[in-house]
N, C-alpha and C. Protein backbone atom coordinates (compact mmCIF):
# COMPACT_ATOMS: atom_id res chain seq x y z
N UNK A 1 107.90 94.00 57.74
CA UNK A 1 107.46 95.31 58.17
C UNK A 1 106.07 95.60 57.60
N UNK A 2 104.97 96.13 58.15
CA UNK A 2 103.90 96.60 57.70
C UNK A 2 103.78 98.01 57.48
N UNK A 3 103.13 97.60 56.14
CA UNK A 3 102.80 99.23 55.73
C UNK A 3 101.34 99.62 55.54
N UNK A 4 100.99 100.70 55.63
CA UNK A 4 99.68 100.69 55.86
C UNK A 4 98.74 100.97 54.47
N UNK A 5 97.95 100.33 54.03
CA UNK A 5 97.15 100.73 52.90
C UNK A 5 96.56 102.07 52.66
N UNK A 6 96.80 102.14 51.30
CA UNK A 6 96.74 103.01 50.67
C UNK A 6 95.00 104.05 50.46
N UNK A 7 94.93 104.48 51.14
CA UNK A 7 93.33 104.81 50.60
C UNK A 7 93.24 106.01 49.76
N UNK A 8 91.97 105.92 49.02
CA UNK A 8 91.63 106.79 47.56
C UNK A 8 91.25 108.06 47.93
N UNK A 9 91.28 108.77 47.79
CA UNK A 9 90.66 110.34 47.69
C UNK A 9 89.26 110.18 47.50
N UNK A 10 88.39 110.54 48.31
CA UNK A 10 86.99 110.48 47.83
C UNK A 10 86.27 111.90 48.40
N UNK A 11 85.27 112.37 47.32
CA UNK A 11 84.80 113.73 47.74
C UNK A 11 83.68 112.90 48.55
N UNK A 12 83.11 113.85 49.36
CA UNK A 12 81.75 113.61 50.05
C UNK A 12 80.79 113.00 49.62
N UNK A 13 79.97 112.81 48.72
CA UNK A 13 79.29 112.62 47.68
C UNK A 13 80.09 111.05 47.38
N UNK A 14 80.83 110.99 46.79
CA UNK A 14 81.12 109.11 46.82
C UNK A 14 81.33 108.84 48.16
N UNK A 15 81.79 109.18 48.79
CA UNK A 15 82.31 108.45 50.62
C UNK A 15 80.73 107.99 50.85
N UNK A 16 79.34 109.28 51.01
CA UNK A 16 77.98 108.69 51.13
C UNK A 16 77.66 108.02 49.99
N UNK A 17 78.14 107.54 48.79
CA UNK A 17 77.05 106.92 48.40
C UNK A 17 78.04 105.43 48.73
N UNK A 18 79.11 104.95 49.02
CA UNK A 18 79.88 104.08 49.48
C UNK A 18 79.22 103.50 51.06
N UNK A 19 78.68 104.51 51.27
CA UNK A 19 77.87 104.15 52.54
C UNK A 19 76.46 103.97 52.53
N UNK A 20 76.25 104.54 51.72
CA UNK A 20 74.54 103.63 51.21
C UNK A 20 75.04 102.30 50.37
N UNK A 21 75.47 101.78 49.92
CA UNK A 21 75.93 100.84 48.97
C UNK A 21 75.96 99.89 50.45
N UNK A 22 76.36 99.55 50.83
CA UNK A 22 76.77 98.98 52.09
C UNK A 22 75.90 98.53 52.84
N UNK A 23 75.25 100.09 53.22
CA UNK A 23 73.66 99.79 54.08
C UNK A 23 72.78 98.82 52.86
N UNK A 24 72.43 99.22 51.98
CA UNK A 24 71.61 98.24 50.56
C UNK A 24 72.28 97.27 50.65
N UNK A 25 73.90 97.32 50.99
CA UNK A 25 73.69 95.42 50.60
C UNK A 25 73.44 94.23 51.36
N UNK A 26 73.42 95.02 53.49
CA UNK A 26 72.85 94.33 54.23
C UNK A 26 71.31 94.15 54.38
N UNK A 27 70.44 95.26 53.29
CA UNK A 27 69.36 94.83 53.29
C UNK A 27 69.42 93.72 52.27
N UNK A 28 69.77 93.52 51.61
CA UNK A 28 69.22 92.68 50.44
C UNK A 28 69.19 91.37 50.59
N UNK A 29 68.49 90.74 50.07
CA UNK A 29 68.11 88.98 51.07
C UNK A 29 68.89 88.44 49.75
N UNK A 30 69.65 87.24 50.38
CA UNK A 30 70.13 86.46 49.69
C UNK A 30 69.30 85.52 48.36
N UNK A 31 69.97 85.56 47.34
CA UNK A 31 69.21 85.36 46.43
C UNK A 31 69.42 84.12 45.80
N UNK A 32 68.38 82.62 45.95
CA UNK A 32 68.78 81.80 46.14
C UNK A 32 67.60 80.97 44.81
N UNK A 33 68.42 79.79 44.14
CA UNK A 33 67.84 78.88 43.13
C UNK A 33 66.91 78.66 43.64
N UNK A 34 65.63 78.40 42.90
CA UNK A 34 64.75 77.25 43.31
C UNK A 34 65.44 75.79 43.97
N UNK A 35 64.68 75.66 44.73
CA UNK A 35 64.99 74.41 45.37
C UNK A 35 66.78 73.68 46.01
N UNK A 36 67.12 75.14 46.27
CA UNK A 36 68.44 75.13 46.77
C UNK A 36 68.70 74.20 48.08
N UNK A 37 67.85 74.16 48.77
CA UNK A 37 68.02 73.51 50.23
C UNK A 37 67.88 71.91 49.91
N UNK A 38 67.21 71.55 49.14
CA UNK A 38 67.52 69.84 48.40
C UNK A 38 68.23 69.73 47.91
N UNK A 39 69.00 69.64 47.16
CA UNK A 39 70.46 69.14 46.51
C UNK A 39 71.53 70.62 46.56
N UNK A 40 72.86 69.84 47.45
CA UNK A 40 74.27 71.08 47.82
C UNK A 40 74.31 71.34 46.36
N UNK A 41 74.49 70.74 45.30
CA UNK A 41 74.86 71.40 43.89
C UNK A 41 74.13 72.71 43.73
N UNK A 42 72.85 72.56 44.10
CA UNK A 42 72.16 73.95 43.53
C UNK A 42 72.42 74.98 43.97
N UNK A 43 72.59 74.89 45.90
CA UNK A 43 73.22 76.04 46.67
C UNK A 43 74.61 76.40 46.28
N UNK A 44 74.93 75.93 45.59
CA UNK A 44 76.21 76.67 44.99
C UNK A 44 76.44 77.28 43.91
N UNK A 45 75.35 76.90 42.76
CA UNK A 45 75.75 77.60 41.97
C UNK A 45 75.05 78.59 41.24
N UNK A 46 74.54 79.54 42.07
CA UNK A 46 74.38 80.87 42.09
C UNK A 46 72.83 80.90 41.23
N UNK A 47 72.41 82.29 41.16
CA UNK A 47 71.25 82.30 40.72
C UNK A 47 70.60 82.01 39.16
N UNK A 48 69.62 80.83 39.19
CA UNK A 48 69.03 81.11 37.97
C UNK A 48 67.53 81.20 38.18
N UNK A 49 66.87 82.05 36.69
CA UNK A 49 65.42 82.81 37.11
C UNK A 49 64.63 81.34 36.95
N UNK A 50 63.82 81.27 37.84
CA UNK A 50 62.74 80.13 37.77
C UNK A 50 61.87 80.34 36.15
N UNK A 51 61.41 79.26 35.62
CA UNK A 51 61.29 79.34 34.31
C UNK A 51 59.88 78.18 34.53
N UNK A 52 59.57 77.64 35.47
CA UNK A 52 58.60 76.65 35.34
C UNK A 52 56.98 77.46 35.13
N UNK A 53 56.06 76.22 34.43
CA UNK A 53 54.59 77.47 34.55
C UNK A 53 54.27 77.44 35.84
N UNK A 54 54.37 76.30 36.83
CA UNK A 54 53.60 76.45 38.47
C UNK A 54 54.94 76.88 39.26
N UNK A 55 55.73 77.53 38.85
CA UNK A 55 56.83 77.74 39.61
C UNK A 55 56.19 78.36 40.83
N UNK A 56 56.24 78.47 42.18
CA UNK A 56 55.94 79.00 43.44
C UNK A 56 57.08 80.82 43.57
N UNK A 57 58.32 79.85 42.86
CA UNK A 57 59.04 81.17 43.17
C UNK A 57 58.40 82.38 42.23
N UNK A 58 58.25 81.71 40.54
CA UNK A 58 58.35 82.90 40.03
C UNK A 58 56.76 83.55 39.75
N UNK A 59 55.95 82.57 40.51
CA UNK A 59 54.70 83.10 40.96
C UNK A 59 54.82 83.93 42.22
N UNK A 60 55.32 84.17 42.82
CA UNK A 60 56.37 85.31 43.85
C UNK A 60 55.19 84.75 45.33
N UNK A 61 55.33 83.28 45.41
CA UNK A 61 54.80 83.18 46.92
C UNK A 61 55.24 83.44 47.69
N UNK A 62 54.79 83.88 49.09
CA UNK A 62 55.78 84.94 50.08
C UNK A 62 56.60 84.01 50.40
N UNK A 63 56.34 82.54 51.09
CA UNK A 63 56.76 81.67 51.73
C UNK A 63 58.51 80.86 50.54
N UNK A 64 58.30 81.79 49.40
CA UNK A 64 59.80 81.18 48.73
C UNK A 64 60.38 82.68 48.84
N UNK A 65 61.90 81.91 48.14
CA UNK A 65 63.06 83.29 48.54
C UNK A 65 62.77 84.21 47.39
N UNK A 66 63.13 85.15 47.80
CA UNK A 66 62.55 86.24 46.29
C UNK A 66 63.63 86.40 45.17
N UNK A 67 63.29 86.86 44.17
CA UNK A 67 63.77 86.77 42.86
C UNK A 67 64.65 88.28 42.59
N UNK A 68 65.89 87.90 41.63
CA UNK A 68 66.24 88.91 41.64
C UNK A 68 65.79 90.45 40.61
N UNK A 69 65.82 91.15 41.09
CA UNK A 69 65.18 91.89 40.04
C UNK A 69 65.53 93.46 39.90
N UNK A 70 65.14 94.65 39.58
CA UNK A 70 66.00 95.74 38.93
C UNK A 70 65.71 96.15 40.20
N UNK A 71 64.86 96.43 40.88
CA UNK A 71 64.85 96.97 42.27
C UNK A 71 65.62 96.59 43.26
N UNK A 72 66.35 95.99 43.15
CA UNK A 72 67.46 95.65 44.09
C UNK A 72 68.98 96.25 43.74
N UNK A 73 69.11 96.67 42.82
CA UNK A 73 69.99 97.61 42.53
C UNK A 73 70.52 98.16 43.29
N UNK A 74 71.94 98.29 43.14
CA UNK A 74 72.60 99.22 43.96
C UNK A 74 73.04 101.13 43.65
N UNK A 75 73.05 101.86 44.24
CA UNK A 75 73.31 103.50 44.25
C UNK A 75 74.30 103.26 42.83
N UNK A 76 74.16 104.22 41.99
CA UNK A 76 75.04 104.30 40.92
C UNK A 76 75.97 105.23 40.98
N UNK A 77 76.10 105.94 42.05
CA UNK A 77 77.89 106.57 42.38
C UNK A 77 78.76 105.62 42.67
N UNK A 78 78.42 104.64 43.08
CA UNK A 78 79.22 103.47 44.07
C UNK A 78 79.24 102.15 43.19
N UNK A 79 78.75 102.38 41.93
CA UNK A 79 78.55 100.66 41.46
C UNK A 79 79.23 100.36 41.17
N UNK A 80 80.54 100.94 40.43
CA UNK A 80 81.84 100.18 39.79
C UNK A 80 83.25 100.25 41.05
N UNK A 81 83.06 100.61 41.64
CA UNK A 81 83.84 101.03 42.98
C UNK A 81 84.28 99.74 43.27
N UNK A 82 85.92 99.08 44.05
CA UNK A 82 86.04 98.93 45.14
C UNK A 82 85.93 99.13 46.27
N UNK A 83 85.54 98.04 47.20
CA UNK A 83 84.90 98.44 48.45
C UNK A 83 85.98 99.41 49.24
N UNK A 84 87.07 99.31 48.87
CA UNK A 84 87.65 100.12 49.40
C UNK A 84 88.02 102.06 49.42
N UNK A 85 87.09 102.37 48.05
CA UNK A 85 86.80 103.30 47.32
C UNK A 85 87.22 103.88 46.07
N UNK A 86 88.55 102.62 45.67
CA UNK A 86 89.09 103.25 44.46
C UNK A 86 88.10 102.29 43.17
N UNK A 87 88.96 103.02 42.35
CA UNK A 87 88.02 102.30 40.89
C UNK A 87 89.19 101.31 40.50
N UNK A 88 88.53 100.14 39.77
CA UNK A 88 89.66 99.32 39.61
C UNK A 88 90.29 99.35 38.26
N UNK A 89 91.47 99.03 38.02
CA UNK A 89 91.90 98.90 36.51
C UNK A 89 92.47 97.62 36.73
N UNK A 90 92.28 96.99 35.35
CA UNK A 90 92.91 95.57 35.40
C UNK A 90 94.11 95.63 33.95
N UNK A 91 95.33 95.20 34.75
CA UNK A 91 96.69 95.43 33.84
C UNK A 91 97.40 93.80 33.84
N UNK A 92 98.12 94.01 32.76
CA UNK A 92 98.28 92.60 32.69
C UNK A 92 100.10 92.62 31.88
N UNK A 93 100.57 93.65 32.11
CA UNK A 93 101.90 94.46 32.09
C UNK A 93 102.29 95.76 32.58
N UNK A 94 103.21 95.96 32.96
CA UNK A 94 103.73 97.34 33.13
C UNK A 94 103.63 98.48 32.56
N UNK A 95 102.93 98.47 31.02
CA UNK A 95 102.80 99.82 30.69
C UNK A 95 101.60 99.76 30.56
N UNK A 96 100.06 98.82 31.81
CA UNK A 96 99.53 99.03 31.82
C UNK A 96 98.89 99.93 32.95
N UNK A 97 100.08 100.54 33.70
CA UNK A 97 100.14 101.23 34.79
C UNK A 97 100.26 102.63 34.40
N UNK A 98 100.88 103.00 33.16
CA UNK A 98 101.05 104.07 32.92
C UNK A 98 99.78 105.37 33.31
N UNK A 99 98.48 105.27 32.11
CA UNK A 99 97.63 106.51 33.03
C UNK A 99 96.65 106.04 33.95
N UNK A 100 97.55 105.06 34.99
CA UNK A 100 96.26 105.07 36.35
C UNK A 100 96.55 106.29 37.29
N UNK A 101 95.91 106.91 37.80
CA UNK A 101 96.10 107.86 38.49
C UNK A 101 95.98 107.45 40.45
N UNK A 102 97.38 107.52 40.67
CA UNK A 102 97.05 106.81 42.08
C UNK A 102 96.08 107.25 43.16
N UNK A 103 95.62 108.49 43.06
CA UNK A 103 94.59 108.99 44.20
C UNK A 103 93.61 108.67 44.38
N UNK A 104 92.80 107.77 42.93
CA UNK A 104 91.40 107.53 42.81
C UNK A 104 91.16 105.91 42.28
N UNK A 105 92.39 105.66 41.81
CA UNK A 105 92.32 104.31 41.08
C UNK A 105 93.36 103.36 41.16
N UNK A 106 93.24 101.96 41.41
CA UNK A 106 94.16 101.10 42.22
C UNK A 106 94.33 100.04 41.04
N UNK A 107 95.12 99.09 40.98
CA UNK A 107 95.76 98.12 39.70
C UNK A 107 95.11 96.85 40.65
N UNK A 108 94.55 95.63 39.52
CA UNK A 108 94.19 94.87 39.79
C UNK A 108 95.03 93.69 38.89
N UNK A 109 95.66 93.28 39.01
CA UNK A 109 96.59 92.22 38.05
C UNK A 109 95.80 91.41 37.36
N UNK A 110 95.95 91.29 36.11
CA UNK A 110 95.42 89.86 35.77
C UNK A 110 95.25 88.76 35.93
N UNK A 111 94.82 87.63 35.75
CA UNK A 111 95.04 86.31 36.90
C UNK A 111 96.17 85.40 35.80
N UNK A 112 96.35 85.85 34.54
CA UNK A 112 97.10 84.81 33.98
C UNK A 112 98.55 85.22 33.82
N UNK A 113 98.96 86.52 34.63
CA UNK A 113 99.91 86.99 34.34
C UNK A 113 101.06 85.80 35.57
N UNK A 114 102.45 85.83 34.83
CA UNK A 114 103.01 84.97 35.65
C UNK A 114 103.73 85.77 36.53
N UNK A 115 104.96 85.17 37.07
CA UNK A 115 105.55 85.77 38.61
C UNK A 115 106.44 86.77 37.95
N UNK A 116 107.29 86.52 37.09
CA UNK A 116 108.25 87.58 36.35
C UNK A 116 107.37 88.86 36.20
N UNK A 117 106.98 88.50 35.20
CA UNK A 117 105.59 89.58 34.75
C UNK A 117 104.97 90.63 36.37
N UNK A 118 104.33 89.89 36.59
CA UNK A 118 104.11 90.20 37.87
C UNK A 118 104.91 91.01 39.35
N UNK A 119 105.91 90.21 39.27
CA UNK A 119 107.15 91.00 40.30
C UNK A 119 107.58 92.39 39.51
N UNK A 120 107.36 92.08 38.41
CA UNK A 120 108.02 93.84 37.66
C UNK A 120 106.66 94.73 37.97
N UNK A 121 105.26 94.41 37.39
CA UNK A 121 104.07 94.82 38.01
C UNK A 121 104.55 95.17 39.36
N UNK A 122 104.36 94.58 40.66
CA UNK A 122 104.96 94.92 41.31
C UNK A 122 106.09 96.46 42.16
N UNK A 123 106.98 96.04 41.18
CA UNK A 123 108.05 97.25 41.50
C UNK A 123 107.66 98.31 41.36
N UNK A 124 106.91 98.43 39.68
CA UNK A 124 106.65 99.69 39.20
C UNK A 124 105.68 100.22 39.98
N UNK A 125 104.66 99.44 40.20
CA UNK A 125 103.69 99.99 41.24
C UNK A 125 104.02 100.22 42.29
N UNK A 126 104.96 100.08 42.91
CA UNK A 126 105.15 100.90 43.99
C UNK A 126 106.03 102.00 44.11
N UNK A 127 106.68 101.77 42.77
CA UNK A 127 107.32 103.21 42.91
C UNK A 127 106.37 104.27 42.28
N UNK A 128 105.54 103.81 41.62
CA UNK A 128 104.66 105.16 40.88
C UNK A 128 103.80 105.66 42.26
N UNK A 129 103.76 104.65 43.69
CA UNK A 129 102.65 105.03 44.22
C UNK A 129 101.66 104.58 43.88
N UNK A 130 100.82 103.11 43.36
CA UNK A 130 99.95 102.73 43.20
C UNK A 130 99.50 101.19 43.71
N UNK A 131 98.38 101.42 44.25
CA UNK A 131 98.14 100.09 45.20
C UNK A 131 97.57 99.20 44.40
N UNK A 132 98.21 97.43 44.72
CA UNK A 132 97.40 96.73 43.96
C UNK A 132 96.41 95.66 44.56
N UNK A 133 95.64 95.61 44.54
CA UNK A 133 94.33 95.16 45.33
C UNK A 133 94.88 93.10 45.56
N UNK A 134 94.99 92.94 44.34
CA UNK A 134 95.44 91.25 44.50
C UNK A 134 97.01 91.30 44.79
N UNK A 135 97.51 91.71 45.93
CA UNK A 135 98.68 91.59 45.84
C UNK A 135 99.17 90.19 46.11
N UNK A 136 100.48 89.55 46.03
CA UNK A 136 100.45 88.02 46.93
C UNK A 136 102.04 88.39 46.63
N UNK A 137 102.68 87.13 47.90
CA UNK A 137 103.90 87.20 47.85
C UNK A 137 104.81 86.28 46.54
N UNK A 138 105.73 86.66 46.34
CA UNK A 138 105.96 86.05 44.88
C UNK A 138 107.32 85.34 45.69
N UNK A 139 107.71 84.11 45.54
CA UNK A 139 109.10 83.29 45.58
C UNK A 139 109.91 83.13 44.59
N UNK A 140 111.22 84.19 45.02
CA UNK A 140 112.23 84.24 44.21
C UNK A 140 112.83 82.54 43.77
N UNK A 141 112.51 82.54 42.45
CA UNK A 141 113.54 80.71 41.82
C UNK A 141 114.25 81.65 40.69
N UNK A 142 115.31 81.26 40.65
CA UNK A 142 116.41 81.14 39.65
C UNK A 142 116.68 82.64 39.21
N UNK A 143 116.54 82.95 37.87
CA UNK A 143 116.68 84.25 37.50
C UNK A 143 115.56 85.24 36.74
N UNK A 144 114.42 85.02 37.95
CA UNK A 144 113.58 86.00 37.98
C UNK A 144 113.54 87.12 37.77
């Protein structure tokens, strides 16, 4: 059966700046290593600042990708946000659910928590009314 997700309470004022956040992040050009397009290793692993003295990039030639820098920033109503509009908390037991407040703020599980742990996470969260962003289906073995 499907149920429909849960969405956050948002005043006016975060809903727009959730929507400038969005618009800024389809402007923003992908931000790419030196010399990423010659070796797949580099295109993958994410940005580092060019450091050479004739560097092209960090001599900011138009013709390389641009560098990242404070002006690219995103709106600061919206920066700690899920895209979905709640704020996240990360719990890693059940009485770490206690003061989330479900209207504005959603549970994010820990990644090392196991399935026991987790399936009780789970329960409680849905009976308090609180959505959890990494949800996954858990397979009942033995005496879970």
């Amino acid at each position: 059966m499907h149920r429909a997700k849960q969405k956050p309470e948002l005043d006016d004022e975060t809903r727009k700046a959730l929507a400038t956040r969005d618009a800024q992040g389809r402007k923003q050009p992908k931000f790419r290593r030196q010399e990423w397009y010659r070796y797949k290793r580099l295109s993958r692993s994410g940005w580092r600042k060019p450091k050479g003295y004739q560097s092209k990039q960090r001599l900011n030639m138009k013709y390389r990708t641009p560098m990242a820098r404070v002006g690219y920033g995103k709106i600061k109503a919206a920066r700690d946000l899920h895209p979905s509009g709640f704020e996240e908390v990360l719990v890693h037991n059940t009485e770490g659910l206690d003061g989330v407040n479900p209207s504005t703020q959603a549970v994010r599980i820990g990644r090392g928590v196991g399935n026991r742990k987790r399936s009780a996470i789970h329960d409680k969260a849905d009976e308090m009314g609180i959505r959890i962003l990494n949800r996954r289906p858990i397979e009942k073995r033995g005496d879970l």
